[in-house]
C-alpha atoms as a PDB file:
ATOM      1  CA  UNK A   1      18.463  -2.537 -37.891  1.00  0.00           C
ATOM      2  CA  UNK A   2      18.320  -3.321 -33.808  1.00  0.00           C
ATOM      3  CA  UNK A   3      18.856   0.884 -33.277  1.00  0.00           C
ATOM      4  CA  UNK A   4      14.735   1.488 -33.809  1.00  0.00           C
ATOM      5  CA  UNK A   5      13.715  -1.514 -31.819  1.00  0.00           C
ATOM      6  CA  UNK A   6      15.906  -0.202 -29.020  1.00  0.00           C
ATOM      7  CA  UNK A   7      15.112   3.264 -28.838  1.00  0.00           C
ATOM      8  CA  UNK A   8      11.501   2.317 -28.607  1.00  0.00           C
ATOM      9  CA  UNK A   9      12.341   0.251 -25.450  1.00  0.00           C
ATOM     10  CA  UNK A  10      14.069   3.311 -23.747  1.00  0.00           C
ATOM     11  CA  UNK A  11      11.357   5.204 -24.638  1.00  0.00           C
ATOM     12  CA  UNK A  12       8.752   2.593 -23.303  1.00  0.00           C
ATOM     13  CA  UNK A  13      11.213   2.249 -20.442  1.00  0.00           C
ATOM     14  CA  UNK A  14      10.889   5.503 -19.781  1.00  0.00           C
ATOM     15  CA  UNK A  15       7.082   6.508 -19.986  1.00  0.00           C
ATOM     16  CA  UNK A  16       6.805   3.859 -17.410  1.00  0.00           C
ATOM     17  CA  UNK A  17       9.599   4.683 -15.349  1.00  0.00           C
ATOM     18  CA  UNK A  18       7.314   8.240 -14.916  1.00  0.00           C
ATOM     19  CA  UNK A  19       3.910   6.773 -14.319  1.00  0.00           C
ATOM     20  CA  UNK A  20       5.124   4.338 -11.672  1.00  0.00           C
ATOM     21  CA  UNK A  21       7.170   5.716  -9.531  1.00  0.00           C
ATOM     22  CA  UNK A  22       5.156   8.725  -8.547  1.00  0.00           C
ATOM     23  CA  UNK A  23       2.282   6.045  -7.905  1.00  0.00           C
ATOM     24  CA  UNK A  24       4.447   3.836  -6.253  1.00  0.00           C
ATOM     25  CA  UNK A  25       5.707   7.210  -4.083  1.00  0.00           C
ATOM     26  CA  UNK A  26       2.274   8.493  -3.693  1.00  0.00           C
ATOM     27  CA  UNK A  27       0.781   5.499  -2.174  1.00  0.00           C
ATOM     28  CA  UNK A  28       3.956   4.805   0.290  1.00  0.00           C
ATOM     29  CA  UNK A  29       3.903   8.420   1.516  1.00  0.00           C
ATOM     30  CA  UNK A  30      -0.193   7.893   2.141  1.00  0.00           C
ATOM     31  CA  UNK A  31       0.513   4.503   4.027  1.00  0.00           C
ATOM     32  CA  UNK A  32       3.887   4.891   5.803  1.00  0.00           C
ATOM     33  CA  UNK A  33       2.207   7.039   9.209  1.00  0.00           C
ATOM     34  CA  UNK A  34       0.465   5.179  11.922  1.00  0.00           C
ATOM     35  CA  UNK A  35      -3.547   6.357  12.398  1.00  0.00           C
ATOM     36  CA  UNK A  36      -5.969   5.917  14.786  1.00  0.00           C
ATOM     37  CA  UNK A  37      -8.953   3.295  13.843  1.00  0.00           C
ATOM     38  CA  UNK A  38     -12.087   2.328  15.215  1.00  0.00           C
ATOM     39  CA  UNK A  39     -11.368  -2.096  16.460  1.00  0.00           C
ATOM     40  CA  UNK A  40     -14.450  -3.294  14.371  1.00  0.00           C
ATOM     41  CA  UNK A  41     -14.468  -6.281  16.876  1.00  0.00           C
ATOM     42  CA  UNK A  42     -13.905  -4.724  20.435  1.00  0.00           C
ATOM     43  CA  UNK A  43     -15.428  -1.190  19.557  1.00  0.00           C
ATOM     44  CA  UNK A  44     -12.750   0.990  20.774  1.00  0.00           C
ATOM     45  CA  UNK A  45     -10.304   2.614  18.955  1.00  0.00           C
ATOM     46  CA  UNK A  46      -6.347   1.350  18.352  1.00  0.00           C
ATOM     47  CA  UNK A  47      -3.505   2.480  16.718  1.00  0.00           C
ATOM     48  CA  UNK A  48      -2.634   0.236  13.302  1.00  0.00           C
ATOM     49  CA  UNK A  49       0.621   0.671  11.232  1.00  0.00           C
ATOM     50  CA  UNK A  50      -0.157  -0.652   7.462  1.00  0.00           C
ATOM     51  CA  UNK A  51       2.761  -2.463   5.700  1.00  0.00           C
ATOM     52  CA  UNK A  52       3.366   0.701   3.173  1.00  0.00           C
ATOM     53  CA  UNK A  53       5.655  -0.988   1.179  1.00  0.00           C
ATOM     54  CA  UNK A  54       3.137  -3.816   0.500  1.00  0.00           C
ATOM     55  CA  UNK A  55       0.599  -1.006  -0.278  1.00  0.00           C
ATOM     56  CA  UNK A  56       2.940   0.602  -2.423  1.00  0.00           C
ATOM     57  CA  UNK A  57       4.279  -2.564  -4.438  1.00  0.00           C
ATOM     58  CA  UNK A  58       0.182  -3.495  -5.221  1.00  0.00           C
ATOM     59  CA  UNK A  59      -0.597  -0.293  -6.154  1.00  0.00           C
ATOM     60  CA  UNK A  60       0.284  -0.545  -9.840  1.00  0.00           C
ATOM     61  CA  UNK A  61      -2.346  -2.333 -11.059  1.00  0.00           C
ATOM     62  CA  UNK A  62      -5.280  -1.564  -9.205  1.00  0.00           C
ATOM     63  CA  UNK A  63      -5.781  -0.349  -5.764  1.00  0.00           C
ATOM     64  CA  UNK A  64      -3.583  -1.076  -3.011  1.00  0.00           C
ATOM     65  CA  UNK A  65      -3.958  -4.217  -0.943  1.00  0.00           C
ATOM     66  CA  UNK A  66      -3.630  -2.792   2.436  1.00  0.00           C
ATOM     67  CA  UNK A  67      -2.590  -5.020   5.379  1.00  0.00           C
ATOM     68  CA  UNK A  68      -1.460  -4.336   9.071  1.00  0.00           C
ATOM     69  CA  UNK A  69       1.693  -4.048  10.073  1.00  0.00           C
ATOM     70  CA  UNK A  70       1.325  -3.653  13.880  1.00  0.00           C
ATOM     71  CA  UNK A  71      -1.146  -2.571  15.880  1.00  0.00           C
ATOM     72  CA  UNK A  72      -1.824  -1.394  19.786  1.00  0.00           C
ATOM     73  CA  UNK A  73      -4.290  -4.270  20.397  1.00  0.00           C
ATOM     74  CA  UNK A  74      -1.722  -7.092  19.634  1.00  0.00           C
ATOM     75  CA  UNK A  75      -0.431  -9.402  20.869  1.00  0.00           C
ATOM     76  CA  UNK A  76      -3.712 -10.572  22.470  1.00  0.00           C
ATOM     77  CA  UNK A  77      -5.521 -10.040  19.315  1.00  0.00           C
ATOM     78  CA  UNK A  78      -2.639 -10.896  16.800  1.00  0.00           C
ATOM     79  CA  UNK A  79      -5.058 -13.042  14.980  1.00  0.00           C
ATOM     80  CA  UNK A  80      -7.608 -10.617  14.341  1.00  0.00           C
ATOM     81  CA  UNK A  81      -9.363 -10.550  10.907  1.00  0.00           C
ATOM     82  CA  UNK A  82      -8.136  -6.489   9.899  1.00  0.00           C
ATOM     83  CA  UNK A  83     -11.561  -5.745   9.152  1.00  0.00           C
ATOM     84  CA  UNK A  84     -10.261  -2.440  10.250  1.00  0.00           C
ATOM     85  CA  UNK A  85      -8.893  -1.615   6.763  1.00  0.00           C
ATOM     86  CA  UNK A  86     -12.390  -2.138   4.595  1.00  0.00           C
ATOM     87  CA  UNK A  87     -13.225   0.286   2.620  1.00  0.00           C
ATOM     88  CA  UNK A  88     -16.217   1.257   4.818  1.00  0.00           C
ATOM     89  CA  UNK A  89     -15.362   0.438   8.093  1.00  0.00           C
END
């Protein structure tokens, strides 16, 4: 009587196996490069790496929650808000 129940889990399993990952691969492949952004607080421009794999593992259930990684303006501005990374900025 278990057989049904558990071919319904690999099959479940396995629908979501092939929706995630290519999300999960999409988003990481977007994310992973560094890119050239305009410092909303000093006005020039700097070079920010965003934590892909934090991208990537927040992707699933909405969009991604981006965050820096590094960027050419730190250390002196390590503390910096990342208003770099709104949506309109």
């Amino acid at each position: 009587m278990t057989a049904p129940w558990v071919l319904l889990l690999a099959i479940a399993g396995t629908a979501i196996f092939y929706v995630l990952v290519p999300i999960v691969a999409e988003v990481f492949a977007r994310y992973r490069t560094p890119r050239i952004l305009r410092c909303p607080e000093t006005g020039g421009t700097a070079e920010v790496r965003i934590d892909a794999r934090h991208a990537a593992a927040t992707a699933v259930p909405g969009p991604p929650e981006l965050r820096v990684a590094g960027c050419s303006r730190w250390p002196e501005r390590k503390g910096c808000a990342q208003a770099c990374l709104a949506p309109g900025a």
